[in-house]
Protein backbone atom coordinates (compact mmCIF):
# COMPACT_ATOMS: atom_id res chain seq x y z
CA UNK A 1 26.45 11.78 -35.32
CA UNK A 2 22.17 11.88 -35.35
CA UNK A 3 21.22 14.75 -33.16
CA UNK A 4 18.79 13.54 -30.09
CA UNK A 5 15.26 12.94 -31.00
CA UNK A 6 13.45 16.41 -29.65
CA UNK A 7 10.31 15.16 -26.78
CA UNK A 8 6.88 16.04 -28.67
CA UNK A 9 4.78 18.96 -27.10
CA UNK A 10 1.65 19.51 -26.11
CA UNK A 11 1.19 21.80 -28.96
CA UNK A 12 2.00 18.56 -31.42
CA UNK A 13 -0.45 16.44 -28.96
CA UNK A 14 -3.13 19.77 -29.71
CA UNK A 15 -2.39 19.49 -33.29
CA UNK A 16 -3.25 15.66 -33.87
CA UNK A 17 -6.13 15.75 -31.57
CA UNK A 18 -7.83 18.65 -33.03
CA UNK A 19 -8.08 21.03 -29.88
CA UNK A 20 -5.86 23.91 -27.85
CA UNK A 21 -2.91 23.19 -25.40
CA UNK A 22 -4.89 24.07 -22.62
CA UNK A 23 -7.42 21.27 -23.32
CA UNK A 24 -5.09 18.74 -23.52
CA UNK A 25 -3.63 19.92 -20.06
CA UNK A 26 -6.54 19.24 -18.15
CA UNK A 27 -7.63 16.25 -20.62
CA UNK A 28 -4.28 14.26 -19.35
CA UNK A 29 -5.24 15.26 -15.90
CA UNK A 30 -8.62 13.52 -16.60
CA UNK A 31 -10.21 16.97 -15.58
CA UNK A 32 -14.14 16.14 -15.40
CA UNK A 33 -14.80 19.91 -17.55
CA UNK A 34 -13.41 18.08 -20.96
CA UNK A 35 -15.60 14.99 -22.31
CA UNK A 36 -14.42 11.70 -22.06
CA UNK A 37 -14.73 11.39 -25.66
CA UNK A 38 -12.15 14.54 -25.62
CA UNK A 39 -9.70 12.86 -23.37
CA UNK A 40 -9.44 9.14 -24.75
CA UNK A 41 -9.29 11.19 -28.44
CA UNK A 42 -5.90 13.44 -26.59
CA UNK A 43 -4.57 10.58 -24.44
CA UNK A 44 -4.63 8.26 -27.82
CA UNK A 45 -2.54 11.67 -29.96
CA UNK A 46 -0.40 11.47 -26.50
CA UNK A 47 0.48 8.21 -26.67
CA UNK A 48 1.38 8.02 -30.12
CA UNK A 49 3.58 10.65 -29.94
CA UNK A 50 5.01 9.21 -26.58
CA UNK A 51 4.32 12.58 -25.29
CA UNK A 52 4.37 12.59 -21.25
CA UNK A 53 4.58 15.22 -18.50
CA UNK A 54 7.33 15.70 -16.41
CA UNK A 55 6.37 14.81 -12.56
CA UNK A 56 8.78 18.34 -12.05
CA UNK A 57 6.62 20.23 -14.60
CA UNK A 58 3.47 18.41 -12.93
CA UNK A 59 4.30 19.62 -9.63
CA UNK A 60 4.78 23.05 -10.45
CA UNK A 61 1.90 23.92 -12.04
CA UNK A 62 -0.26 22.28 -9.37
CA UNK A 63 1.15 24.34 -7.26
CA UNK A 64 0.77 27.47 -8.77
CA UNK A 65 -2.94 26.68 -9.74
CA UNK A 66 -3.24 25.88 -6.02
CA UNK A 67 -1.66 29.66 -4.98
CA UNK A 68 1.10 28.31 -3.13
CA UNK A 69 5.20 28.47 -3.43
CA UNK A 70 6.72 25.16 -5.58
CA UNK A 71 9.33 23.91 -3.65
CA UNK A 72 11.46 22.01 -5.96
CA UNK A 73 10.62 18.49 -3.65
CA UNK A 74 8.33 15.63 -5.38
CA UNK A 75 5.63 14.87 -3.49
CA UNK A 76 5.58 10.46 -2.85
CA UNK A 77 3.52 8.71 -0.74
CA UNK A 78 4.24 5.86 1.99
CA UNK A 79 0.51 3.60 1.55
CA UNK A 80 0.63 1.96 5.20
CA UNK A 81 -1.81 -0.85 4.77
CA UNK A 82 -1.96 -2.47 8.56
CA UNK A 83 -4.86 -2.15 10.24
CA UNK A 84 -5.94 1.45 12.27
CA UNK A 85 -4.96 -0.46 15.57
CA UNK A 86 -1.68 -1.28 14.90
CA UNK A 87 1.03 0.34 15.98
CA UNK A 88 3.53 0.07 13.51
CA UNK A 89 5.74 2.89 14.47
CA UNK A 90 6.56 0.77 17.48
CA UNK A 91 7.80 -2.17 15.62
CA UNK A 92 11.27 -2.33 14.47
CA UNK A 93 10.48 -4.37 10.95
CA UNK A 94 7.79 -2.08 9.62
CA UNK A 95 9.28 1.55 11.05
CA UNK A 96 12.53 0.58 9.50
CA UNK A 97 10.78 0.01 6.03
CA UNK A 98 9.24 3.16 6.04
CA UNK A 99 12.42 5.01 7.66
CA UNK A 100 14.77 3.20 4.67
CA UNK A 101 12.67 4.22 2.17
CA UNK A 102 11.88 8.01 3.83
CA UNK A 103 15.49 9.02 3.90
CA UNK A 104 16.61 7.73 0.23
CA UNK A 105 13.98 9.27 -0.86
CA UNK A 106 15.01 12.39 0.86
CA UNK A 107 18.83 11.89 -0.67
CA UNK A 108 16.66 12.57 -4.45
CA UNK A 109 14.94 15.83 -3.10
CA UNK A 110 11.27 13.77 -2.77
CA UNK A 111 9.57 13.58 0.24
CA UNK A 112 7.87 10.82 1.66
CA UNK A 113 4.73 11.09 4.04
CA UNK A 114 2.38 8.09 5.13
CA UNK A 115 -0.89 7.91 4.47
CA UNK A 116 -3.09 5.04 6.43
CA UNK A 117 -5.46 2.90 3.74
CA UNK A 118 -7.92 2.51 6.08
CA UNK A 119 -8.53 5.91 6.91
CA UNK A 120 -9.97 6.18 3.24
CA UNK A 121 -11.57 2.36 2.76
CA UNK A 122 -15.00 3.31 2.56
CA UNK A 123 -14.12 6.38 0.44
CA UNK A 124 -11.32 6.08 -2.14
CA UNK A 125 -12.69 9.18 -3.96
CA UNK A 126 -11.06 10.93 -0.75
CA UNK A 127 -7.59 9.20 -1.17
CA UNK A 128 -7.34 9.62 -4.94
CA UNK A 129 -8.16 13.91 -4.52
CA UNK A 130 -5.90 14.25 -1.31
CA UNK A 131 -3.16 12.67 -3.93
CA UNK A 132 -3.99 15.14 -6.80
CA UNK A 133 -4.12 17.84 -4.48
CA UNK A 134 -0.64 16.80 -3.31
CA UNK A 135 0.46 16.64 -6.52
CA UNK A 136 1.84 12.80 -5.47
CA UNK A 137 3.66 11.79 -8.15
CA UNK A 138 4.70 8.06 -6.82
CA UNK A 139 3.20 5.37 -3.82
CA UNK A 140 5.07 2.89 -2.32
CA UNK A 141 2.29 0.11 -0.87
CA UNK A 142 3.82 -0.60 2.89
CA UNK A 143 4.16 -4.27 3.71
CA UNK A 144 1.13 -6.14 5.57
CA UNK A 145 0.39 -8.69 8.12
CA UNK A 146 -1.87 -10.88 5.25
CA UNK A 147 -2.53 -10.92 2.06
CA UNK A 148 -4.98 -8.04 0.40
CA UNK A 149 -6.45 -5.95 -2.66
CA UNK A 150 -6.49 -2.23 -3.13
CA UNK A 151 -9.39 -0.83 -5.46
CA UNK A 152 -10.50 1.89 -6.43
CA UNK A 153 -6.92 4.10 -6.48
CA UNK A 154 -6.31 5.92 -9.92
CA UNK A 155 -3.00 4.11 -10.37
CA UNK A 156 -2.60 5.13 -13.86
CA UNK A 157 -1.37 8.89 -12.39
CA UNK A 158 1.88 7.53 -10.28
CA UNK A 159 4.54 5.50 -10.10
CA UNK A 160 3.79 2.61 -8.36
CA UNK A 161 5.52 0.17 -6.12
CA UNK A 162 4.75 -2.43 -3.34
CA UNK A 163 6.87 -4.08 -0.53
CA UNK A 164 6.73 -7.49 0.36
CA UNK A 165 4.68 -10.47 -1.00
CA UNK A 166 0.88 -9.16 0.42
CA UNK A 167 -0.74 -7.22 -2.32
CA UNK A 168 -2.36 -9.49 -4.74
CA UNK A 169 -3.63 -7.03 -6.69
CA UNK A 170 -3.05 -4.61 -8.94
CA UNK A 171 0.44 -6.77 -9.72
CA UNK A 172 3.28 -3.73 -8.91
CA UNK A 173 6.99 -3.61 -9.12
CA UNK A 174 8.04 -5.08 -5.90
CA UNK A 175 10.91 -4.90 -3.58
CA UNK A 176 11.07 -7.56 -0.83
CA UNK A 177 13.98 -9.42 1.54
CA UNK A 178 15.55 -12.88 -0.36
CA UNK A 179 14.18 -15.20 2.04
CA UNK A 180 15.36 -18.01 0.09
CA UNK A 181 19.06 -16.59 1.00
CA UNK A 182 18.40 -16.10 4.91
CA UNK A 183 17.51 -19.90 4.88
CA UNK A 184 20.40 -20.71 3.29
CA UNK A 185 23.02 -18.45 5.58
CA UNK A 186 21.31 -20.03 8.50
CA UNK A 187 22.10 -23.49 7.67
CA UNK A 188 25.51 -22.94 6.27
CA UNK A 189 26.17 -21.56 9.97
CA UNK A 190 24.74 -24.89 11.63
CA UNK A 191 26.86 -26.96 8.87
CA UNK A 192 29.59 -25.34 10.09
CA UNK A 193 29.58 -26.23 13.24
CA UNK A 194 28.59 -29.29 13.33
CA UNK A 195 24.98 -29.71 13.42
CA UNK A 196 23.35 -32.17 11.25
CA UNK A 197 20.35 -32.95 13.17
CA UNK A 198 18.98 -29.41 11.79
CA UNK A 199 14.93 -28.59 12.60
CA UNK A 200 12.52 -25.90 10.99
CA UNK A 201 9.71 -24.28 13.10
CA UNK A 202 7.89 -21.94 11.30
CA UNK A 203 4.58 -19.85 11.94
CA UNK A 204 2.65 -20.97 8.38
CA UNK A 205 1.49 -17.99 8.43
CA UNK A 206 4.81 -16.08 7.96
CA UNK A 207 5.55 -18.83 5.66
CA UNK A 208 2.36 -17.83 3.52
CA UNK A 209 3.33 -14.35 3.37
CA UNK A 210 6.91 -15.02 1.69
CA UNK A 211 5.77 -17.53 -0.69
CA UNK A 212 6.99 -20.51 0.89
CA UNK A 213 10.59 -19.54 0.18
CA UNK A 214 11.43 -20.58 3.49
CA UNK A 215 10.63 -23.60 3.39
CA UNK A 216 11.88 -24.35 -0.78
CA UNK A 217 15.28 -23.56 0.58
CA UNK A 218 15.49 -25.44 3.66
CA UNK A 219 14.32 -28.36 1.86
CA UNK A 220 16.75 -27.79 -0.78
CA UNK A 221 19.71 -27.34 1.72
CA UNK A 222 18.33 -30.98 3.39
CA UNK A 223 18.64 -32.61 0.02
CA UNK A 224 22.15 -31.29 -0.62
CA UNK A 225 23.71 -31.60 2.35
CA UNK A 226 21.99 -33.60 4.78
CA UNK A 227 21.84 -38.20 4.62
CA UNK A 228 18.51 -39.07 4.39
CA UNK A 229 18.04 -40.31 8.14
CA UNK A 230 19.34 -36.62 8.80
CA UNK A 231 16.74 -35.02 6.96
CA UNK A 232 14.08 -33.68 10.20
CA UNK A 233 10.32 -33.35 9.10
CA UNK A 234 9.32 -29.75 9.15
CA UNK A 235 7.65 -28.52 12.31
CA UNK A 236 4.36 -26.05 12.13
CA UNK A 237 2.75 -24.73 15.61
CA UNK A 238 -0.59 -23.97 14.84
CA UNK A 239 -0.76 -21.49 17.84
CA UNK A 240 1.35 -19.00 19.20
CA UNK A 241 2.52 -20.91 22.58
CA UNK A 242 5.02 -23.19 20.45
CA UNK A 243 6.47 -24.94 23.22
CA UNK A 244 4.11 -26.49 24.74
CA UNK A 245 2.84 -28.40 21.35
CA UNK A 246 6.57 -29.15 20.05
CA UNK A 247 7.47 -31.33 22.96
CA UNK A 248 6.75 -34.47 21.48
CA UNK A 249 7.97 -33.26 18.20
CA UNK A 250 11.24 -32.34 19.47
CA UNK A 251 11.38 -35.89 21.42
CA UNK A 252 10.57 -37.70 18.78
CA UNK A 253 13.02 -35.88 15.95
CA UNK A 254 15.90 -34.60 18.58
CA UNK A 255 17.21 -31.51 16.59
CA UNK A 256 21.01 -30.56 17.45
CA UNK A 257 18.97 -26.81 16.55
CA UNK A 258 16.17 -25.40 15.93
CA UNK A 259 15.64 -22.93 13.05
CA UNK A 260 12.75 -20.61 14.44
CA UNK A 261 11.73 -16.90 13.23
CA UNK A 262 11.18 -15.91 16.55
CA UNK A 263 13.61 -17.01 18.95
CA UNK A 264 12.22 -15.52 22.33
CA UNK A 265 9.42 -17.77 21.54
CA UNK A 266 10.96 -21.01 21.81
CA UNK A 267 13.31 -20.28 24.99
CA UNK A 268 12.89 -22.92 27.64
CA UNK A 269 12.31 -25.09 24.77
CA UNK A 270 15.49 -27.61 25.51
CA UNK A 271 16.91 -27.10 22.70
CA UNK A 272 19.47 -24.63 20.67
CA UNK A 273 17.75 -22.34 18.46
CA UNK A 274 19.05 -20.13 15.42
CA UNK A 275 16.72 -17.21 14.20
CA UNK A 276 16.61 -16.93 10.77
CA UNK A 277 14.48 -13.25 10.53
CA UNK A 278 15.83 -11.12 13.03
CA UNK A 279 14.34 -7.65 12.89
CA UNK A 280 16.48 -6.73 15.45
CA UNK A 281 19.45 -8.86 16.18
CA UNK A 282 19.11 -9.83 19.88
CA UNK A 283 20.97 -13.16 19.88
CA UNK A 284 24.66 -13.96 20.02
CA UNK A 285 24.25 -15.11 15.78
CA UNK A 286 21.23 -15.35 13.39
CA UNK A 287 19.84 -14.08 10.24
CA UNK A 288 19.48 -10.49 10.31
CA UNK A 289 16.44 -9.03 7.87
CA UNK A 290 17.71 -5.74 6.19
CA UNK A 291 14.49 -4.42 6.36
CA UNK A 292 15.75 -0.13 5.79
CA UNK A 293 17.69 -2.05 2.89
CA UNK A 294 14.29 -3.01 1.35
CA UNK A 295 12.92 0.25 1.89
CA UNK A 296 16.24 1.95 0.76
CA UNK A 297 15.60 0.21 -2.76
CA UNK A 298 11.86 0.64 -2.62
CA UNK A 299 13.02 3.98 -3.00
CA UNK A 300 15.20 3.72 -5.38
CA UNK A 301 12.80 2.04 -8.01
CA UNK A 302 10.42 4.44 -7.40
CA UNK A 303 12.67 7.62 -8.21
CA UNK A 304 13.87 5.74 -11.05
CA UNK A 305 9.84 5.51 -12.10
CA UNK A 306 9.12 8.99 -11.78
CA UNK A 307 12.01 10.10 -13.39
CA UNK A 308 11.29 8.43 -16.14
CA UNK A 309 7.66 9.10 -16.51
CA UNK A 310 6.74 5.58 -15.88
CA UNK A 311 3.03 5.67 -14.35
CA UNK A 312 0.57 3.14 -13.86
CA UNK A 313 0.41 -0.95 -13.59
CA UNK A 314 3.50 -2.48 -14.84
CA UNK A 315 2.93 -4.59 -17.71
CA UNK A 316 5.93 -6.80 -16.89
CA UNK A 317 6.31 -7.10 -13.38
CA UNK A 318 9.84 -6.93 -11.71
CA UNK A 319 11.12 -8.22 -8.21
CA UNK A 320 13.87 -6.75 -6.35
CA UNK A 321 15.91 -9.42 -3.88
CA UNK A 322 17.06 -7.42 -1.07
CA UNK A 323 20.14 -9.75 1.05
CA UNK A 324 19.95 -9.80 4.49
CA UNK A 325 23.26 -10.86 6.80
CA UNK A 326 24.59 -13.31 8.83
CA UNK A 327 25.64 -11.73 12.22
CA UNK A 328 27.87 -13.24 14.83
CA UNK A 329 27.57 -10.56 17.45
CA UNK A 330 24.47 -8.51 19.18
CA UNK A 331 23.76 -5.39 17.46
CA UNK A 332 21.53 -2.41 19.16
CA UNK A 333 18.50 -1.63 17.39
C-alpha cells in the first residue's frame, strides 16, 4: 500500500523560489516589506507545489505576532449587507440566518461575529485590515433586500460564501431556500383540497430576488395539473396596499385561493389565501421558509472551505437548495 503523499513546506516553497522561510511567510500574507516581484515569484513556487497554510496554523501565529493568547476558535465573519437603517435583528428571516449559521458554526469551534458593509463602503482598506487583524479566515455575505456588488475585499485570503440570490458579483458558493419546492408544496396542498381555481400574487420584487423561481414553478404546476380555462393569469401589485388594486383582478379571475407571500397583507381581501414564504408561521397552514436551515448549511460549506484550504473566488460555482416545510398547525416564532 503507497504511503500518503507528505504536504510540501515552506522550506521546499523557499527552495524553488530562491529566498528564506521567513520571506515566503510574509510574501503569502502579501506583506507590503517583500516586492511584488518577490511574492508573485513565491506564490507561483506555492502553487506548484500545492503548498497552503493551515487557517489553524494561520491563526496562531497572528496571534502570537499580535501578543495575545490563541484560543483554538477560527475567527469567520457574518458580512451583513442591508442598509445602516435597518434593523435586521428585529426581523425573524434575516436574525434567523445569521443565528443558523452562528451556532453551527459554533458546533466546529469557529466563531461568527457580524460585521455591517456599510460601515466600511467608503473605505474597504479598513474592512480588509480589521479582517487580517482578526485573523478571519472565512465570510459568509448575509442576504439583501436587492441586488448588489462588493469591491474592493481581498477575497483571495478567505473562504468565501454568500446567501441568497443578491450578490452579483464576485460569483461565490451560495446557499439559498428551494423556492421552486415551496411553490410546489403550496399547490399540492390546494390540489388536495379541492381548489382548482388557484391565483398567484406576488411582490415582483421578491420575485426578482429569487430568480423567478416562483413563478417557473407555479406555471409549471398550472400546466400539469390545471385545464386550460383553470389556468389564472398571474397577479403583480405594483404597490404595497395590494387590496385595493386586486379587486377587479380577483372579480374578474375568481380564485378558490390566493397564493400570496405575505398573507397579513391581503386579509379583508374576500378571498382564501395560502402563504407560500412564511418566516414565521402565523397561519393555520402555509409554506414555512427554513431560513436557520440556510444559515445552518451556510455554515457548513464554509467550515468545509476552510478546512480544506479553499480561499478565494470559486472557479466553478456551487448552489446549495435548502427545503423548506409544509405546516398544518401555528408554530411560535
Amino acid at each position: 500500500m503507497a504511503e500518503p503523499k507528505k504536504s510540501p513546506t515552506m522550506l521546499e516553497v523557499g527552495r524553488m523560489a530562491g529566498c528564506h522561510p521567513s520571506t515566503v511567510s510574509l510574501a503569502l500574507r502579501g506583506d507590503a516589506r517583500i516586492p511584488l516581484k518577490t511574492q508573485a515569484r513565491v506564490k507561483a513556487a506555492a502553487a506548484r507545489l500545492g503548498y497552503r497554510v493551515h487557517p489553524m496554523i494561520s491563526a496562531w501565529v497572528s496571534a502570537r505576532r499580535a501578543g495575545r493568547p490563541y484560543q483554538n476558535r477560527l475567527a469567520a465573519v457574518f458580512l451583513n449587507c442591508l442598509p445602516a437603517d435597518y434593523n435586521w435583528r428585529s426581523d425573524h428571516h434575516f436574525r434567523s440566518i445569521y443565528e443558523g449559521a452562528r451556532e453551527q458554526a459554533e458546533c466546529y469551534g469557529f466563531s461568527l461575529d457580524v460585521l455591517q458593509w456599510s460601515d466600511y463602503a467608503r473605505d474597504v482598506s479598513r474592512l480588509n485590515k480589521i479582517l487580517l487583524t482578526r485573523s478571519v479566515q472565512g465570510i459568509i455575505v448575509g442576504p439583501k433586500l436587492d441586488h448588489h456588488d462588493l469591491i474592493g475585499i481581498d477575497w483571495n485570503r478567505f473562504a468565501l460564501v454568500s446567501v441568497g440570490y443578491a450578490l452579483r458579483e464576485p460569483a461565490l458558493h451560495r446557499v439559498t431556500e428551494d423556492h421552486h419546492l415551496g411553490m410546489k408544496l403550496a399547490f399540492d396542498f390546494c390540489l388536495r383540497n379541492g381548489r382548482r381555481r388557484i391565483g398567484l400574487a406576488l411582490v415582483r420584487h421578491h420575485n426578482a430576488m429569487r430568480r423567478e423561481r416562483w413563478i417557473s414553478a407555479f406555471l409549471h404546476e398550472q400546466f400539469q395539473n390545471l385545464r386550460v380555462g383553470d389556468r389564472l393569469p398571474i397577479y403583480e401589485p405594483k404597490t404595497d396596499a395590494p387590496i385595493s388594486e386586486a379587486a377587479s383582478w380577483i372579480r374578474k379571475n375568481k380564485p378558490d385561493i390566493l397564493l400570496v407571500d405575505d398573507p397579513p397583507a391581503w386579509r379583508g381581501a374576500g378571498v382564501e389565501t395560502l402563504g407560500f414564504a412564511l418566516a414565521v408561521v402565523r397561519e393555520s397552514a402555509g409554506v414555512r421558509e427554513n431560513n436557520q436551515g440556510v444559515g445552518r448549511h451556510a455554515a457548513d460549506l464554509l467550515v468545509s472551505l476552510m478546512l480544506r484550504n479553499e480561499r478565494g473566488i470559486p472557479a466553478m460555482r456551487q448552489t446549495v437548495m435548502v427545503e423548506p416545510s409544509f405546516t398544518h398547525t401555528r408554530q411560535s416564532g
